[in-house]
Every structure is written in C-alpha cells, then in structure tokens.
PDB file of N, CA and C in Angstrom:
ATOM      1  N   UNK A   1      48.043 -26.950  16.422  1.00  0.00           N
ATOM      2  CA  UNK A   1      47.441 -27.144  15.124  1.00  0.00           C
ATOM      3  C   UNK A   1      45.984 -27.571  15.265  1.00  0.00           C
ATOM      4  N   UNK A   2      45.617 -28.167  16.309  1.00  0.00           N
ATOM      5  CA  UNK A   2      44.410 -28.802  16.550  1.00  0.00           C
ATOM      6  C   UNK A   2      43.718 -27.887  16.922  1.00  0.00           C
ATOM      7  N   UNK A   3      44.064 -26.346  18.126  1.00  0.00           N
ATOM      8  CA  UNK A   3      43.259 -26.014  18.079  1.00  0.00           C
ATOM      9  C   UNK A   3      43.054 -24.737  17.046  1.00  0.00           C
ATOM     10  N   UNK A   4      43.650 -24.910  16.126  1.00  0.00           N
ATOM     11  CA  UNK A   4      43.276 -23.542  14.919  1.00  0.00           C
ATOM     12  C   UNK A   4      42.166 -24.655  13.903  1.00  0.00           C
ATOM     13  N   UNK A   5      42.157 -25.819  13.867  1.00  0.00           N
ATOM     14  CA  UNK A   5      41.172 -26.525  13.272  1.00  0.00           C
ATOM     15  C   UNK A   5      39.744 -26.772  13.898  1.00  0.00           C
ATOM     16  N   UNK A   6      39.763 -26.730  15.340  1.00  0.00           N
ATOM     17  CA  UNK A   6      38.736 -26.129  15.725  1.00  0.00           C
ATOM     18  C   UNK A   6      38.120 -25.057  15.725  1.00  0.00           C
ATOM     19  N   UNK A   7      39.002 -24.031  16.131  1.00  0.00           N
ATOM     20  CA  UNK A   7      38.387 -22.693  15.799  1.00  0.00           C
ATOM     21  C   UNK A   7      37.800 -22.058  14.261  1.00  0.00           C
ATOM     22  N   UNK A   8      38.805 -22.539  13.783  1.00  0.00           N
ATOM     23  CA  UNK A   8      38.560 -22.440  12.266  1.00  0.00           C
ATOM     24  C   UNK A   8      36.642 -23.243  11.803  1.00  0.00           C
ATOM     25  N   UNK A   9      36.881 -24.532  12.612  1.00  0.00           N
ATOM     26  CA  UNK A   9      35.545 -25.327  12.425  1.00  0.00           C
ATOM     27  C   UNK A   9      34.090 -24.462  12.893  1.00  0.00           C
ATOM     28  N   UNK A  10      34.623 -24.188  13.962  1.00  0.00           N
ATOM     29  CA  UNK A  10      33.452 -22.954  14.834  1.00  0.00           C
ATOM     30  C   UNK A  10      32.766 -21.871  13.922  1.00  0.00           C
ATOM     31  N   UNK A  11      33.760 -21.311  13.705  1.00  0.00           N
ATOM     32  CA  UNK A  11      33.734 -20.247  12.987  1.00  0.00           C
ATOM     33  C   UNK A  11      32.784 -19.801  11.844  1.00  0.00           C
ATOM     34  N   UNK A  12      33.120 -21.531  10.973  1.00  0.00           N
ATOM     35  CA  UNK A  12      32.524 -21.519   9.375  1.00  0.00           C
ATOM     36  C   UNK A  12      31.296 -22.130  10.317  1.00  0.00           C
ATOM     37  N   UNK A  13      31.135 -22.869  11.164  1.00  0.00           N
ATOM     38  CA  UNK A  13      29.632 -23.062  11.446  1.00  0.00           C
ATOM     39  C   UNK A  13      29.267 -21.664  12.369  1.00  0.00           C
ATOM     40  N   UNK A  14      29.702 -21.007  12.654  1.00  0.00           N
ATOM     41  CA  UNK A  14      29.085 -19.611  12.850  1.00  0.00           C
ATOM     42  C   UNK A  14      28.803 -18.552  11.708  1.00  0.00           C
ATOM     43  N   UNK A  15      29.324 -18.750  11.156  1.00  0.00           N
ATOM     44  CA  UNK A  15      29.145 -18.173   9.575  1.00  0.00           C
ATOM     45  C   UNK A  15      28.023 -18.328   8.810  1.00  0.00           C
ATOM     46  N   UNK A  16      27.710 -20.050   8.913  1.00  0.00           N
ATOM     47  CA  UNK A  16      26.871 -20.265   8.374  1.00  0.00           C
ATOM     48  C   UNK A  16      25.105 -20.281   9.102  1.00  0.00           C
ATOM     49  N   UNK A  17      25.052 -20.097  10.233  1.00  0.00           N
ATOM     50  CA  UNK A  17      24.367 -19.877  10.984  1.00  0.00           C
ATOM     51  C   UNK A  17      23.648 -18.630  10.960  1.00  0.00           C
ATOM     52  N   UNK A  18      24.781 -17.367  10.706  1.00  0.00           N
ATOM     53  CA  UNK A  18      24.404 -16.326  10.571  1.00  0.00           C
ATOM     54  C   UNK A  18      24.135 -15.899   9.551  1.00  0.00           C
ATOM     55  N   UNK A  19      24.340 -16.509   8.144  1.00  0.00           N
ATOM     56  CA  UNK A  19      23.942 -16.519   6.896  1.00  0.00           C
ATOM     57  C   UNK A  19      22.404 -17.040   7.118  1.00  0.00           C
ATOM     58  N   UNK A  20      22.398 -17.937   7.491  1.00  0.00           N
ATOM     59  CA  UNK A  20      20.894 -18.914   7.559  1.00  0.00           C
ATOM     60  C   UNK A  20      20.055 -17.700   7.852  1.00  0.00           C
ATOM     61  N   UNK A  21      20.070 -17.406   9.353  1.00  0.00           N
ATOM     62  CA  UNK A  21      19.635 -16.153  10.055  1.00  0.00           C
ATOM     63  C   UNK A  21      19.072 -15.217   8.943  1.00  0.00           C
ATOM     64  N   UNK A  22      20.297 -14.618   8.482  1.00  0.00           N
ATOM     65  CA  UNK A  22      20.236 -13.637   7.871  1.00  0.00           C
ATOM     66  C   UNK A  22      19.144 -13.963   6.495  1.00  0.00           C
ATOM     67  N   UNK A  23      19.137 -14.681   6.178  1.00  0.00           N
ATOM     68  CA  UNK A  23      18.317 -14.897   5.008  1.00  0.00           C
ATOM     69  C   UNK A  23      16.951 -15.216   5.305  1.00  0.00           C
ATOM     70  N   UNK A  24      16.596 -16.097   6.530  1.00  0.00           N
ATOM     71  CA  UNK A  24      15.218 -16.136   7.375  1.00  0.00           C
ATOM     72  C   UNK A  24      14.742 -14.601   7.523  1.00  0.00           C
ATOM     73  N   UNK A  25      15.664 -13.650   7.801  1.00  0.00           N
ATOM     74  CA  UNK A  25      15.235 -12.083   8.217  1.00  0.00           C
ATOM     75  C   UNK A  25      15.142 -11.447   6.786  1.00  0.00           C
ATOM     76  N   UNK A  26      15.735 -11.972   5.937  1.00  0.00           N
ATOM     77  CA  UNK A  26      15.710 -11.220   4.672  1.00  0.00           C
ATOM     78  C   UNK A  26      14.465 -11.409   3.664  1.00  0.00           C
ATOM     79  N   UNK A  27      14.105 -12.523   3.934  1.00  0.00           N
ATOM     80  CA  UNK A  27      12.434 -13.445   3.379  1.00  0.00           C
ATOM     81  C   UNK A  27      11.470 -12.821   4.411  1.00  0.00           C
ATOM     82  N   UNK A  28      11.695 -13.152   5.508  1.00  0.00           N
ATOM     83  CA  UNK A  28      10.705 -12.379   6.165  1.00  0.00           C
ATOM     84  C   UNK A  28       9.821 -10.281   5.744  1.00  0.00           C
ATOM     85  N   UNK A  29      11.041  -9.908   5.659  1.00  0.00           N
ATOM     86  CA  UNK A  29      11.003  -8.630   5.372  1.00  0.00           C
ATOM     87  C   UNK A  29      10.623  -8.235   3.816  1.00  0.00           C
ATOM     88  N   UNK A  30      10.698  -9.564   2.657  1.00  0.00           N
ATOM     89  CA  UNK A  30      10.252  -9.152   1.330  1.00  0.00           C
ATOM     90  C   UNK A  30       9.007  -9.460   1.632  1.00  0.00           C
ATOM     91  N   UNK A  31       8.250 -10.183   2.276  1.00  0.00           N
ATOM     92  CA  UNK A  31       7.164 -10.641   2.446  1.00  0.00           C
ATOM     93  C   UNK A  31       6.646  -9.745   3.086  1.00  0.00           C
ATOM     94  N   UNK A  32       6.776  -9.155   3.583  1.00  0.00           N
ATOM     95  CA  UNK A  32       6.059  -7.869   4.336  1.00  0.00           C
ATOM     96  C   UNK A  32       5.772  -6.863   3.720  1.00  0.00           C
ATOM     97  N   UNK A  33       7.095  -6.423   2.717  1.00  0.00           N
ATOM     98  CA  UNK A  33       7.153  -5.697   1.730  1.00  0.00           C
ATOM     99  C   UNK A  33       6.173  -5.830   0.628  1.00  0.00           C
ATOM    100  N   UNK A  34       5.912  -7.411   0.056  1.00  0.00           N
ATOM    101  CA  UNK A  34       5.235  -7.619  -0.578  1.00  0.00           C
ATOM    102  C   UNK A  34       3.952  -7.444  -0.478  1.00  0.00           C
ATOM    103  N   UNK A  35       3.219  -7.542   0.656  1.00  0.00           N
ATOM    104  CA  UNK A  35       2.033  -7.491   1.496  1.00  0.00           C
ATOM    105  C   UNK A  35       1.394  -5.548   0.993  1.00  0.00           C
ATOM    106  N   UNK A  36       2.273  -4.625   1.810  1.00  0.00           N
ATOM    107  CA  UNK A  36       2.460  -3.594   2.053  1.00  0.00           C
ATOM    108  C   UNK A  36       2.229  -3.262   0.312  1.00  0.00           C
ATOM    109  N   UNK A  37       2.562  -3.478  -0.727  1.00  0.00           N
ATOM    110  CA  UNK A  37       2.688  -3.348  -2.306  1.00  0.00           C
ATOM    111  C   UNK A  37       1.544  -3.596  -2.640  1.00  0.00           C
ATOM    112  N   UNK A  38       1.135  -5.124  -2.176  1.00  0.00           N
ATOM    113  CA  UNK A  38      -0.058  -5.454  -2.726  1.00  0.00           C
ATOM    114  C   UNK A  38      -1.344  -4.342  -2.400  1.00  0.00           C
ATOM    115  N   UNK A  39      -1.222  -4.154  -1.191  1.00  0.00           N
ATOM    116  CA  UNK A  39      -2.300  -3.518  -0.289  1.00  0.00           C
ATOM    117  C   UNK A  39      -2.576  -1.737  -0.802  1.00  0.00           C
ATOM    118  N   UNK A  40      -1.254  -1.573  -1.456  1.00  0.00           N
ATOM    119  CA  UNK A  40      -1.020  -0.051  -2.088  1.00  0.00           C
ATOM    120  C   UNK A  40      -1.656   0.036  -3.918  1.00  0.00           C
ATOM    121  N   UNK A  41      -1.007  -0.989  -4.189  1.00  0.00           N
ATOM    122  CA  UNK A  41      -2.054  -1.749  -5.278  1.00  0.00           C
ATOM    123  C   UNK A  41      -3.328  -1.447  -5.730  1.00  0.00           C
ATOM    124  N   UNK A  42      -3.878  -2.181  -4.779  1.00  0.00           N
ATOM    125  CA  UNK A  42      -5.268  -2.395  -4.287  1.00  0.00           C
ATOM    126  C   UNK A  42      -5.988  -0.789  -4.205  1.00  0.00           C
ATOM    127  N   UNK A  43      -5.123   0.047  -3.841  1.00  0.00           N
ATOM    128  CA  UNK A  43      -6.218   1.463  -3.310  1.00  0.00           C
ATOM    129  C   UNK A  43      -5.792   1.895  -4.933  1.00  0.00           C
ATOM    130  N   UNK A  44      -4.672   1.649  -5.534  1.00  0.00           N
ATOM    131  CA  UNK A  44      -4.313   2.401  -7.122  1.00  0.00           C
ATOM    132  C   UNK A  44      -5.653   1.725  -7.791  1.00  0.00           C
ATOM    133  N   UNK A  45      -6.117   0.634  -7.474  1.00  0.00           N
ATOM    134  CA  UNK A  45      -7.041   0.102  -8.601  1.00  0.00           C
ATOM    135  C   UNK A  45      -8.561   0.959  -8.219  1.00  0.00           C
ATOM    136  N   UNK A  46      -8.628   1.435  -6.867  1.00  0.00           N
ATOM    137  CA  UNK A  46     -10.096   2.140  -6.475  1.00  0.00           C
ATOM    138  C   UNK A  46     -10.260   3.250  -6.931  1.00  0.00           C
ATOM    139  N   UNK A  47      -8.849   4.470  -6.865  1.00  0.00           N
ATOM    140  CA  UNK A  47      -9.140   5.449  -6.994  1.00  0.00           C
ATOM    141  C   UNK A  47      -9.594   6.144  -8.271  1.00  0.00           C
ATOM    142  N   UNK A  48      -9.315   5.367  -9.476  1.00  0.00           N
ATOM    143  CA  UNK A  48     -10.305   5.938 -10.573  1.00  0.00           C
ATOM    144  C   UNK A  48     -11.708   5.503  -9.829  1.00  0.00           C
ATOM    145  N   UNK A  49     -12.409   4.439  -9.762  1.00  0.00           N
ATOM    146  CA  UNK A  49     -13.822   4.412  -9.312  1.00  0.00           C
ATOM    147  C   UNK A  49     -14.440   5.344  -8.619  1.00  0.00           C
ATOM    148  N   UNK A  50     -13.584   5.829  -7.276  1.00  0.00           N
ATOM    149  CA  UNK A  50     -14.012   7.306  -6.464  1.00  0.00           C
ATOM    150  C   UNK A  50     -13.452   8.291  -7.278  1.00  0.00           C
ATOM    151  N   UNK A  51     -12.954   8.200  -8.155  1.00  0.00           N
ATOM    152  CA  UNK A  51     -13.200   9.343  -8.903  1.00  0.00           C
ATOM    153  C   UNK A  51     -14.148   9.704  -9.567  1.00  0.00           C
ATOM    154  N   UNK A  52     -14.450   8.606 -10.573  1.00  0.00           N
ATOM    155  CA  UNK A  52     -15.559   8.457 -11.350  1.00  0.00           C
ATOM    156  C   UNK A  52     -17.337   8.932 -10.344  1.00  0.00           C
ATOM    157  N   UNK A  53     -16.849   8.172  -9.432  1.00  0.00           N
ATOM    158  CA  UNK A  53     -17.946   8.595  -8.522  1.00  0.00           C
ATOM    159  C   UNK A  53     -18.418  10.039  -7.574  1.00  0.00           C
ATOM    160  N   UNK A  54     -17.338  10.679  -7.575  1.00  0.00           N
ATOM    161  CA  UNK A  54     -17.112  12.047  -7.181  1.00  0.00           C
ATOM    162  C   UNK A  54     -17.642  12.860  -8.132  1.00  0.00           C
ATOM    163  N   UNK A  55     -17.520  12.492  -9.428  1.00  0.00           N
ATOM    164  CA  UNK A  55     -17.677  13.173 -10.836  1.00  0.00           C
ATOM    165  C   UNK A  55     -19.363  13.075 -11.005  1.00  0.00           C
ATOM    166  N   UNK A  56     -20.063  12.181 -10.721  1.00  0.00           N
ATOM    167  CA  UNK A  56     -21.317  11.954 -10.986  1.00  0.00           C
ATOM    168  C   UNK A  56     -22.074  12.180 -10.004  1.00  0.00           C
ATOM    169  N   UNK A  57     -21.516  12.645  -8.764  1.00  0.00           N
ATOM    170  CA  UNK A  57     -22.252  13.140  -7.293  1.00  0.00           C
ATOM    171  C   UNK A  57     -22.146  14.607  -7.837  1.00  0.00           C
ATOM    172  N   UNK A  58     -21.223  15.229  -8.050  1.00  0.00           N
ATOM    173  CA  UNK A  58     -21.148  16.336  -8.246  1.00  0.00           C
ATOM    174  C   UNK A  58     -21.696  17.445  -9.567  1.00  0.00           C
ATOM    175  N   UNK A  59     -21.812  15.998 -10.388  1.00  0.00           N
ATOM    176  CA  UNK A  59     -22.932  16.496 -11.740  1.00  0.00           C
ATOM    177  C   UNK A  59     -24.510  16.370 -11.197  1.00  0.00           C
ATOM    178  N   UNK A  60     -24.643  15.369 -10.004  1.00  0.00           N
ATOM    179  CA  UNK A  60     -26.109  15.341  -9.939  1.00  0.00           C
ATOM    180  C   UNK A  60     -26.311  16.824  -8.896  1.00  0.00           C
ATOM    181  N   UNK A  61     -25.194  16.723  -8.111  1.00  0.00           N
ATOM    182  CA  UNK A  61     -25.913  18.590  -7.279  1.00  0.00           C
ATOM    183  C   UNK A  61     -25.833  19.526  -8.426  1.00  0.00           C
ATOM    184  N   UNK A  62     -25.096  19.615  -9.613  1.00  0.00           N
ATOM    185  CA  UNK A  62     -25.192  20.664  -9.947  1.00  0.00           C
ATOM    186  C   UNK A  62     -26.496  20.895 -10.565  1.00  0.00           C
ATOM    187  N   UNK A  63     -27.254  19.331 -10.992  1.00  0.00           N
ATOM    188  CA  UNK A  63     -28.340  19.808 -11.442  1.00  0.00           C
ATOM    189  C   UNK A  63     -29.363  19.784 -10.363  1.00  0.00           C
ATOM    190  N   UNK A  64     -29.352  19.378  -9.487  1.00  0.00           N
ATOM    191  CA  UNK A  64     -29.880  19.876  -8.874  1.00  0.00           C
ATOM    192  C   UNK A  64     -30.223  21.083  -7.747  1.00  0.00           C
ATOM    193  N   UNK A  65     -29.181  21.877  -8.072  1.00  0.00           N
ATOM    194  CA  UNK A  65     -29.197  22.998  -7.846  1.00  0.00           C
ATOM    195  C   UNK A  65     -29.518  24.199  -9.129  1.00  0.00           C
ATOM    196  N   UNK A  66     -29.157  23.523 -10.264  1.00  0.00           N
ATOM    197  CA  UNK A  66     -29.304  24.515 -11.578  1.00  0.00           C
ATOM    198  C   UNK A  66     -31.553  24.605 -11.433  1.00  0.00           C
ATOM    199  N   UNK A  67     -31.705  23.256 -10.462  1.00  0.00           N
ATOM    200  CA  UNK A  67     -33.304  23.191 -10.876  1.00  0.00           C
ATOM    201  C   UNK A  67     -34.022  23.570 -10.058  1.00  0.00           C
ATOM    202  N   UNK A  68     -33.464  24.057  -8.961  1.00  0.00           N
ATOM    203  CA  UNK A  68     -34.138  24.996  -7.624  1.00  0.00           C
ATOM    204  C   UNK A  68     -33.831  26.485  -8.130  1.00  0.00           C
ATOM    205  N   UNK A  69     -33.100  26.560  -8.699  1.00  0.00           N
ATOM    206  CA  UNK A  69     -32.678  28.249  -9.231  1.00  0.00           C
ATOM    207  C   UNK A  69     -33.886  28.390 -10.131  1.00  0.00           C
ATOM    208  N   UNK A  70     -34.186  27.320 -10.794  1.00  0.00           N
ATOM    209  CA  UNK A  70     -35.160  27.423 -12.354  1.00  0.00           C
ATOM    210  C   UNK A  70     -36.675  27.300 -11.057  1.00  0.00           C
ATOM    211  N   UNK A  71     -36.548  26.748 -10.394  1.00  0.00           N
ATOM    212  CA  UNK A  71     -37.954  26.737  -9.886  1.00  0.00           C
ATOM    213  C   UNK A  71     -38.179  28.260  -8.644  1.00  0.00           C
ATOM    214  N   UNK A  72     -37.299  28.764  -8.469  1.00  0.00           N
ATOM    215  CA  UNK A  72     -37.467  29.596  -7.327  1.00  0.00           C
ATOM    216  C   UNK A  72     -38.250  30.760  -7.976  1.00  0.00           C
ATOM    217  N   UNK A  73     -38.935  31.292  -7.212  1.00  0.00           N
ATOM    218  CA  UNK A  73     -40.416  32.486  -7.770  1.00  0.00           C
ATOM    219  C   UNK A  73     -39.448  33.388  -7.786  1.00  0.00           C
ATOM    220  N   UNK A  74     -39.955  34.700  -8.463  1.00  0.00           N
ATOM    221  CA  UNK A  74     -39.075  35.808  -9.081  1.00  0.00           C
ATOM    222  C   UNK A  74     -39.564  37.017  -7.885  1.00  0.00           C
ATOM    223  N   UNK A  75     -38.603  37.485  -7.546  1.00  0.00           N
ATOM    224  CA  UNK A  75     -38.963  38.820  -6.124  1.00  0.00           C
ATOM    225  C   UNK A  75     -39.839  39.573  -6.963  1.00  0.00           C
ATOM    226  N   UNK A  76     -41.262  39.765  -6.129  1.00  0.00           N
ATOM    227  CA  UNK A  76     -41.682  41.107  -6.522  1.00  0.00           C
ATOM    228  C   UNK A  76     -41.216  41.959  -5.501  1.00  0.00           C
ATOM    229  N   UNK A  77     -41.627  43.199  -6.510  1.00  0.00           N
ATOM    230  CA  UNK A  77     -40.809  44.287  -5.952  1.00  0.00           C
ATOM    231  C   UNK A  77     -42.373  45.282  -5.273  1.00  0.00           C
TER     232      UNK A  77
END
C-alpha cells in the first residue's frame, strides 16, 4: 500500500512538472509569435507610404519625359 502511495506521489509531482514545463514552452512561443505579428504589422503600416511614393516617382518621370519629347528639335528631312 505504501508503495502505490509513493508512486502515485511521484507521478502527480511529475505531472505537475511537466505541466509547469509545458506552459514555460507555451509563453515562450506566444511571445515569439507575438514579436513576429508585431514586426508584420509594422511593414502593413509602410506599404501604403511606398506606395504613395512609387506613385509620385513615377508621375515625376512621366513628366519628365512628356518634357524632353516637347523639347526635342523636329527631324529635318
């Protein structure tokens, strides 16, 4: 009888050990997760700006290409 009350004792403190464990690994890994979210976040909040900025690089070549066409001399023939 004594020793199923030991084993039995072992046991639930192995149980709980590996619960502990398990929950140290389980915090660890939202936190990483969380990190990884934030950081994905972060590029969702830029990419309108490089957009916006792509948009206004690409309006300034066009005029400046619409103004080398307007300035270029006409072929004589």
């Amino acid at each position: 009888m004594q020793n199923e009350i030991i084993i039995a004792g072992l046991s639930l403190v192995g149980t709980f050990v590996g619960s502990f464990s398990g929950m140290k690994l389980m915090t660890y890994r939202i936190e990483q997760l969380e990190k990884k979210v934030d950081k994905h976040n972060h590029f969702a909040e830029r990419v309108p700006i490089l957009e916006e900025q792509m948009r206004v690089a690409n309006h300034r070549i066009a005029d400046l290409e619409e103004e080398e066409h307007r300035n270029r001399p006409l072929p004589q023939n």
